[in-house]
Protein backbone atom coordinates (compact mmCIF):
# COMPACT_ATOMS: atom_id res chain seq x y z
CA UNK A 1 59.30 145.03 -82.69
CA UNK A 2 61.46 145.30 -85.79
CA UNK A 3 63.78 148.08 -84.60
CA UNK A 4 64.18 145.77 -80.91
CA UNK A 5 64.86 143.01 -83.04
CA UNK A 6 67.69 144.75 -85.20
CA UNK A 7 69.33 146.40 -82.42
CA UNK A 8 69.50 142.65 -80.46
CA UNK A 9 70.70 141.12 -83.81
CA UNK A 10 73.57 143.96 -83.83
CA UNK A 11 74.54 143.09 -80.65
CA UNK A 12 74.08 139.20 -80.97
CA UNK A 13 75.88 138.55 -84.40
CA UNK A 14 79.25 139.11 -83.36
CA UNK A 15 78.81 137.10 -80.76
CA UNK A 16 78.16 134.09 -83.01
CA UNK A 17 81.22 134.52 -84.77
CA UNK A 18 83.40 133.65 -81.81
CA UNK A 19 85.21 130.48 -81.57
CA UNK A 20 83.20 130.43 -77.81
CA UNK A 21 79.83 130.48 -79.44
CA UNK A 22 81.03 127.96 -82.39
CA UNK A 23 82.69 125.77 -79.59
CA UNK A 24 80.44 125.87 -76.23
CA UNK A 25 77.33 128.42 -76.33
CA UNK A 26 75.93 127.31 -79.66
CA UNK A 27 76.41 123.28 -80.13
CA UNK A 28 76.55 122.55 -75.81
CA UNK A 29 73.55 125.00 -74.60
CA UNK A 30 71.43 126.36 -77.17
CA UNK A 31 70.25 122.75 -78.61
CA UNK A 32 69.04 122.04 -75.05
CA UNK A 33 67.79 125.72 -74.03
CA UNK A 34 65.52 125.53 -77.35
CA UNK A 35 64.24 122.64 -76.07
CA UNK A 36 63.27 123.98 -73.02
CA UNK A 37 61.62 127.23 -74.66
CA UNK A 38 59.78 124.55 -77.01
CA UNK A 39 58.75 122.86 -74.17
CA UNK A 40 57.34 125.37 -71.64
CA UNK A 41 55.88 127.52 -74.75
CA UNK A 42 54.52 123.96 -75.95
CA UNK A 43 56.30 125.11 -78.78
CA UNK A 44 54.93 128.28 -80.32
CA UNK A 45 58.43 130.47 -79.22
CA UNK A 46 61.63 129.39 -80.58
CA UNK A 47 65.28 131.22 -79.16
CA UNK A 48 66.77 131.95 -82.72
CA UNK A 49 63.21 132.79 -84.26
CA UNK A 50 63.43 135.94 -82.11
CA UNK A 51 66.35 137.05 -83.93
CA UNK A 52 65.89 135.15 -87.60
CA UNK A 53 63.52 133.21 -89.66
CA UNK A 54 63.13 129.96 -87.67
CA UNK A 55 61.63 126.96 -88.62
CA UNK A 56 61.40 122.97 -87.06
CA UNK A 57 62.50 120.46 -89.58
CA UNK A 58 60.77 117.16 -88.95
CA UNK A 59 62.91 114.27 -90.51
CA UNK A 60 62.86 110.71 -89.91
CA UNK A 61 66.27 109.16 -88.90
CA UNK A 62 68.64 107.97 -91.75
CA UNK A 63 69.55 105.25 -89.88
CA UNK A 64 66.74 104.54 -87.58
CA UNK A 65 64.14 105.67 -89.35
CA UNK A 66 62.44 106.92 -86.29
CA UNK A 67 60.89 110.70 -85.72
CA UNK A 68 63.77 113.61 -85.78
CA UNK A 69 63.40 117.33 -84.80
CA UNK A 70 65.48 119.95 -85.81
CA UNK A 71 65.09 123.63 -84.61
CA UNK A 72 67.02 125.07 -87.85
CA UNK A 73 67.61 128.96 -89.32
CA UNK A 74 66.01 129.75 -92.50
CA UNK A 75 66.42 131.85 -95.27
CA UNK A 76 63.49 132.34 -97.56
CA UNK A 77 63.83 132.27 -101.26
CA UNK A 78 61.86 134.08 -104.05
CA UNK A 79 60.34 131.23 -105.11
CA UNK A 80 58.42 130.05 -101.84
CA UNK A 81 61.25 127.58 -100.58
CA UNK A 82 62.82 127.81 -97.23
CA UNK A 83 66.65 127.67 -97.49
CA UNK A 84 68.44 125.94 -94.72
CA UNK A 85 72.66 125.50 -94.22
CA UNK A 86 74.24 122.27 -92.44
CA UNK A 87 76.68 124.78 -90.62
CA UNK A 88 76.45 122.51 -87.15
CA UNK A 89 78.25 125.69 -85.94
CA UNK A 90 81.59 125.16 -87.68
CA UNK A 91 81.82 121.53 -86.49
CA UNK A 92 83.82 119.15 -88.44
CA UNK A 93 81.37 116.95 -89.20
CA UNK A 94 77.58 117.51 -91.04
CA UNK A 95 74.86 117.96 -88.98
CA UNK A 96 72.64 114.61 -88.79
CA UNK A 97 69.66 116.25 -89.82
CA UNK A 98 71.51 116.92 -93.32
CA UNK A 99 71.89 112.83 -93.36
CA UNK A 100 68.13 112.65 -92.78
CA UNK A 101 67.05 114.31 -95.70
CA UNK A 102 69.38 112.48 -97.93
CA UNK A 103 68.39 109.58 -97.08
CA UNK A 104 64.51 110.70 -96.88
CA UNK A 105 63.95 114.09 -98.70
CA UNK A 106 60.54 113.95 -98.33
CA UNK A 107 60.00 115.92 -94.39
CA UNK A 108 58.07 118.29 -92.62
CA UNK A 109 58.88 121.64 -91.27
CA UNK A 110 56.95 123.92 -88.62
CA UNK A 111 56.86 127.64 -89.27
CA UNK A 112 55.14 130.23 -87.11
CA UNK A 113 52.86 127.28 -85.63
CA UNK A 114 51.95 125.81 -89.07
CA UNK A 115 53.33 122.38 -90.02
CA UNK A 116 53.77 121.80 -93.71
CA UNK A 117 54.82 119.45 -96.04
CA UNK A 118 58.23 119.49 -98.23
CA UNK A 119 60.64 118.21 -100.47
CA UNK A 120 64.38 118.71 -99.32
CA UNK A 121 66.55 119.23 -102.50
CA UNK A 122 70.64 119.81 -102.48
CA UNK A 123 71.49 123.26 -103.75
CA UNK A 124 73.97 122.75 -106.89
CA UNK A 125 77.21 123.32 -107.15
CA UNK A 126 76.68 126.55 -109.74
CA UNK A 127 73.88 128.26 -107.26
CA UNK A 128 75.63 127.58 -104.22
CA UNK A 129 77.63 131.55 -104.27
CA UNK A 130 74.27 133.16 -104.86
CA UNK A 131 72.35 131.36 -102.57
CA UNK A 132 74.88 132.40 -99.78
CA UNK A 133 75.15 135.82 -100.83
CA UNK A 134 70.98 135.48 -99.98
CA UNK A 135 71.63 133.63 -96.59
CA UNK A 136 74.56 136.65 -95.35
CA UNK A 137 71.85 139.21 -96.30
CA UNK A 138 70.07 137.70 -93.72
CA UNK A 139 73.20 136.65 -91.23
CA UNK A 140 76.11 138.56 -91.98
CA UNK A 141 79.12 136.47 -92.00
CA UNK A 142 76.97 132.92 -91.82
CA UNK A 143 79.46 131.91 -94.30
CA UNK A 144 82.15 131.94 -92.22
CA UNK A 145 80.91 128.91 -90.74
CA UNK A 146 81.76 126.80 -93.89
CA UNK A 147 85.06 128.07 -94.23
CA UNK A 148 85.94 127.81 -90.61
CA UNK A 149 85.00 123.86 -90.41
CA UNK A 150 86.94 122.42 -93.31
CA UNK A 151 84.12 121.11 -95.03
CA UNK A 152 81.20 122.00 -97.45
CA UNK A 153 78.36 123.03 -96.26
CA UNK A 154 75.17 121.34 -97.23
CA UNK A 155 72.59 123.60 -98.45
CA UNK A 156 69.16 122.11 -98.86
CA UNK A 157 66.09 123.95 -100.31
CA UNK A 158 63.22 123.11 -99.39
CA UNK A 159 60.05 123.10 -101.33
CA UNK A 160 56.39 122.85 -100.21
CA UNK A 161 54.48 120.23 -101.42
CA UNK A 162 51.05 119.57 -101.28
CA UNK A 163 49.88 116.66 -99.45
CA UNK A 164 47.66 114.05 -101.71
CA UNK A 165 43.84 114.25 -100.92
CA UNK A 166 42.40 111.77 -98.60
């Protein structure tokens, strides 16, 4: 499965870097294809977890405070945290999901079926280079997104907690 997986990832990642898959294929139909794949899998098969580390991020709203959802890429780190990058595919503006977890760090995130607590935390400014450098080992060229939308990305880590005993 690993060698399948590399040789669709070869043939996939350039694809991403287009302005067509920043503009229309990954913001317009992905969001809503994932959706569908969640939905008729009753959510055990994400799109992008066939190609990368995939993970749901379960927020609440900053605003609204109700439930959010978030089918998000993930790097892992070496110390048990799952890295994730507000990219929103080069758009100008942050993903809302990034607004979420300022305004309530404390989420959930589902990985490989298993739902987990965690604390969101920014990345700082001095371990922002080598935190990319970690996410393009994964993605080649991920960084591209930042530089391409005018903005900073946020980068959150995000740590499991343990949930307080009943």
């Amino acid at each position: 499965m690993g060698r399948v997986r590399d040789v669709v990832r070869r043939a996939v990642a350039p694809l991403t870097r287009t302005r067509l898959f920043r503009r229309v294929l990954g913001p317009v139909l992905l969001p809503p294809l994932e959706r569908f794949v969640a939905w008729i899998s009753r959510g055990s098969v994400q799109i992008s977890g066939l190609l990368v580390p995939s993970l749901v991020l379960h927020t609440r709203g900053a605003k609204s405070g109700e439930p959010r959802d978030a089918p998000l890429m993930y790097t892992p780190d070496s110390q048990g945290c799952a890295i994730v990058a507000g990219t929103n595919f080069a758009g100008q503006r942050h993903p809302a999901w990034t607004a979420n977890l300022l305004a309530y760090p404390d989420a959930e995130i589902t990985v490989r079926g298993r739902r987990m607590p965690v604390r969101a935390s920014l990345v700082p400014d001095d371990e922002r280079d080598g935190v990319w450098a970690r996410i393009e080992r994964q993605w080649p060229g991920y960084r591209n997104y930042e530089r391409s939308s005018g903005r900073q990305v946020r980068l959150f880590r995000l740590q499991p907690v343990r949930r307080p005993a009943p």
